[in-house]
Protein backbone atom coordinates (compact mmCIF):
# COMPACT_ATOMS: atom_id res chain seq x y z
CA UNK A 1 58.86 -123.94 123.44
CA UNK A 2 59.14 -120.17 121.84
CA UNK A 3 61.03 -117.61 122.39
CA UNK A 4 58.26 -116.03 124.32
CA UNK A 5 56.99 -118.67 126.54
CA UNK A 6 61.15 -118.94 127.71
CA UNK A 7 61.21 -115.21 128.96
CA UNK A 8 57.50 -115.47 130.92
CA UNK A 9 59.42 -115.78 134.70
CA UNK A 10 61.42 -112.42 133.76
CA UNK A 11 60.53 -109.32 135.42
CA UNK A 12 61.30 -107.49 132.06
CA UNK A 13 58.23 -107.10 129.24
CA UNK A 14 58.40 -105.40 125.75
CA UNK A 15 55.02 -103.28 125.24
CA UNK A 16 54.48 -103.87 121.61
CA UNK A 17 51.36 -101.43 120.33
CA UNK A 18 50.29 -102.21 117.27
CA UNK A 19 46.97 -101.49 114.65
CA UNK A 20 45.50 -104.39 112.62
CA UNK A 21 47.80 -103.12 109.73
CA UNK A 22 49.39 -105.48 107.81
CA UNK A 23 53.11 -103.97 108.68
CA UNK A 24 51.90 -105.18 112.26
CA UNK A 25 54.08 -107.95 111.39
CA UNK A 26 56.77 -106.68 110.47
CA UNK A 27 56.69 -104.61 113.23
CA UNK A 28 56.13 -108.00 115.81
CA UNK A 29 59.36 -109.49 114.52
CA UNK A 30 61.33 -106.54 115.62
CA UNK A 31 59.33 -106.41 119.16
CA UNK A 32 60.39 -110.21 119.15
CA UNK A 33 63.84 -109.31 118.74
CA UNK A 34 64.11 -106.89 121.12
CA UNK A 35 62.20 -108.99 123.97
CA UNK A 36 65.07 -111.93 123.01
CA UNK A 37 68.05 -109.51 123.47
CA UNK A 38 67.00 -108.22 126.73
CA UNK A 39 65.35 -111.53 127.82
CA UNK A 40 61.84 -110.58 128.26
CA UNK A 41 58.23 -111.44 127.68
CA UNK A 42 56.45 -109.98 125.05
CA UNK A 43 52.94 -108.33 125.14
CA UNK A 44 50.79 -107.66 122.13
CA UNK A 45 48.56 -104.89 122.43
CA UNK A 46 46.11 -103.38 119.66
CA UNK A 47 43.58 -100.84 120.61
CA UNK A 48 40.62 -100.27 117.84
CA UNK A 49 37.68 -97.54 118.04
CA UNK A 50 34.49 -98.68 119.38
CA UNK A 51 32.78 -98.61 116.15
CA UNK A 52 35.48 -101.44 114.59
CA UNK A 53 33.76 -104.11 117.72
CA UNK A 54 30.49 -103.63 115.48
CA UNK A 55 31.50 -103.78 112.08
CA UNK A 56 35.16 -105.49 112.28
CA UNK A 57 37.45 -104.80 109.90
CA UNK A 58 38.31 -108.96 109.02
CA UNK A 59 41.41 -108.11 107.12
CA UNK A 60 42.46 -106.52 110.83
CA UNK A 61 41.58 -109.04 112.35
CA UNK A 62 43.06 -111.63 110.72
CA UNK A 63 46.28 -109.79 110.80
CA UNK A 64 46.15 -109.96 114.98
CA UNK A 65 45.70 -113.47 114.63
CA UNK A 66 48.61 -114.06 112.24
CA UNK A 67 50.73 -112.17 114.69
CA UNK A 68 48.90 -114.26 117.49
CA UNK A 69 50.32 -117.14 116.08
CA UNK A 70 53.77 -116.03 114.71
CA UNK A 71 54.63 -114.64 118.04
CA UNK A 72 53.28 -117.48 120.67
CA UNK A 73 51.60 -114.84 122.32
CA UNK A 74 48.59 -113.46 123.04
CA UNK A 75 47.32 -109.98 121.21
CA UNK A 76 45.08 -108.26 123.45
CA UNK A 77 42.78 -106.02 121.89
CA UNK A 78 40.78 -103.37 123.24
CA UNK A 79 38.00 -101.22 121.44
CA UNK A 80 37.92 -97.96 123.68
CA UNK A 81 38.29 -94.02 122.32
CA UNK A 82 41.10 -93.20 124.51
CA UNK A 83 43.83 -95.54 123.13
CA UNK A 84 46.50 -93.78 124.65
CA UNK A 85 45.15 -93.87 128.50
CA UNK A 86 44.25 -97.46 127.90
CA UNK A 87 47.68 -98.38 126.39
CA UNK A 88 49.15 -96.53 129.36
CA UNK A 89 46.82 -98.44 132.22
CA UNK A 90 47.72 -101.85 130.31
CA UNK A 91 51.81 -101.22 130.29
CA UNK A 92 51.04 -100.34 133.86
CA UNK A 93 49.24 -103.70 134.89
CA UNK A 94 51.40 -105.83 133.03
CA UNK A 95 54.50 -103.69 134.53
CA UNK A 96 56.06 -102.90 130.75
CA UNK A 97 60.03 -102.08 131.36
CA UNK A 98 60.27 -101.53 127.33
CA UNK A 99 57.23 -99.81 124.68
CA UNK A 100 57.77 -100.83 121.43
CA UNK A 101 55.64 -98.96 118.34
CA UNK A 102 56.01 -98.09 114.86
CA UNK A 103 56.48 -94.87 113.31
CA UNK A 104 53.83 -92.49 112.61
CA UNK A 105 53.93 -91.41 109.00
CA UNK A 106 51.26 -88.53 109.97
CA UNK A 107 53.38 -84.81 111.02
CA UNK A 108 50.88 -84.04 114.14
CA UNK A 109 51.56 -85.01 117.56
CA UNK A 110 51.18 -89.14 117.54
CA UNK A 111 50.11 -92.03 120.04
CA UNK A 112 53.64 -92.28 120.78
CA UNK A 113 54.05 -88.56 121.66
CA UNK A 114 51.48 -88.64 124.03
CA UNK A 115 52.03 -92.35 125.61
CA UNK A 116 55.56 -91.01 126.39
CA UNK A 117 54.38 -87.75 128.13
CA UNK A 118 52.69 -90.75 130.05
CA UNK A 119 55.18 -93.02 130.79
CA UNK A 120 58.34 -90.79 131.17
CA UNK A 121 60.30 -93.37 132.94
CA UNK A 122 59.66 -96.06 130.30
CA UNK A 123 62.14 -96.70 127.18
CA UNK A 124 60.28 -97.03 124.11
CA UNK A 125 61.72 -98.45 120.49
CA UNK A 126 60.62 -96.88 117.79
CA UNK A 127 60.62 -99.60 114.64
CA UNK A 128 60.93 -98.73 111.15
CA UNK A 129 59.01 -99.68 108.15
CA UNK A 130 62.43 -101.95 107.65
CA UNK A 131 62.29 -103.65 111.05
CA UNK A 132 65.20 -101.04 112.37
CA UNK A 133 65.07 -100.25 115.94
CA UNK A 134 65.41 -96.99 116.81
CA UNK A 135 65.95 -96.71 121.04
CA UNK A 136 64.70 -93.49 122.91
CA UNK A 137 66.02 -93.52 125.90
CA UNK A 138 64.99 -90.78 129.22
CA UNK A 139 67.92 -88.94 130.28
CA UNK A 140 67.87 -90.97 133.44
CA UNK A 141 68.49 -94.48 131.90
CA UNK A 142 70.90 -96.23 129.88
CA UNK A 143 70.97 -98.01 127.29
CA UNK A 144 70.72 -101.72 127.11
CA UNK A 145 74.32 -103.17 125.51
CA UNK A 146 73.82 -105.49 122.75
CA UNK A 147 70.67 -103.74 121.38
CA UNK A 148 70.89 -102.83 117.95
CA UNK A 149 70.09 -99.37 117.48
CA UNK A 150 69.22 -97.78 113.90
């Protein structure tokens, strides 16, 4: 039995957003981490532009299914324009208590900017390139004891 399939009757879930690139992995380890330490399920979620569900990128693809199988979960992926309303609708409807990204190495306003904005009341975890968690919390919460923070 893994780690994930123990946590499936909690009521928390870990939101883990990720692209078909190959830190994806590193990336899911940390997510995994983080689900274990506050003893809930994990949910994969990759959302690719329309044009990749044409001409898919393989080495993508084959990442998702690496993490598929490292993580004893299931990566969902959606192909859709908007990924930010559809990664907002899908940590609605599977009732995320945690988002969990990576860092944007780009200076303009990111995904995780803009998913925030949309779920105010949600913490999200930032993860480094090194696997460090980095824990944004709203003003209204607190933080979860025994979560490493970076």
């Amino acid at each position: 039995m893994n780690e994930n399939t123990m946590n499936e009757n909690t009521n928390e879930c870990v939101l883990l957003c990720v692209t078909g690139h190959p830190s994806a992995v590193t990336l899911c380890n940390a997510a995994q981490e983080l689900s274990k330490q506050t003893n809930a399920r994990l949910e994969i979620l990759c959302i690719l532009p329309p044009l990749d569900k044409e001409n898919p990128d393989l080495q993508k693809l084959e990442t998702l299914d690496r993490l598929a199988q490292t993580s004893g979960t299931v990566v969902n992926i959606y192909f859709n324009e908007s990924p930010v309303l559809v990664a907002a609708a899908f940590a609605k409807k599977v009732k995320a208590t945690r988002v969990a990204l990576g860092f944007s190495e780009r200076q303009i306003p990111t995904f995780a900017n803009f998913l925030r904005q949309l779920l105010p009341q949600v913490p999200f975890a930032m993860i480094g390139k090194d696997g460090a968690l980095y824990q944004m919390i709203p003003a209204n919460r607190t933080l979860i004891t025994g979560v490493r923070n970076g």
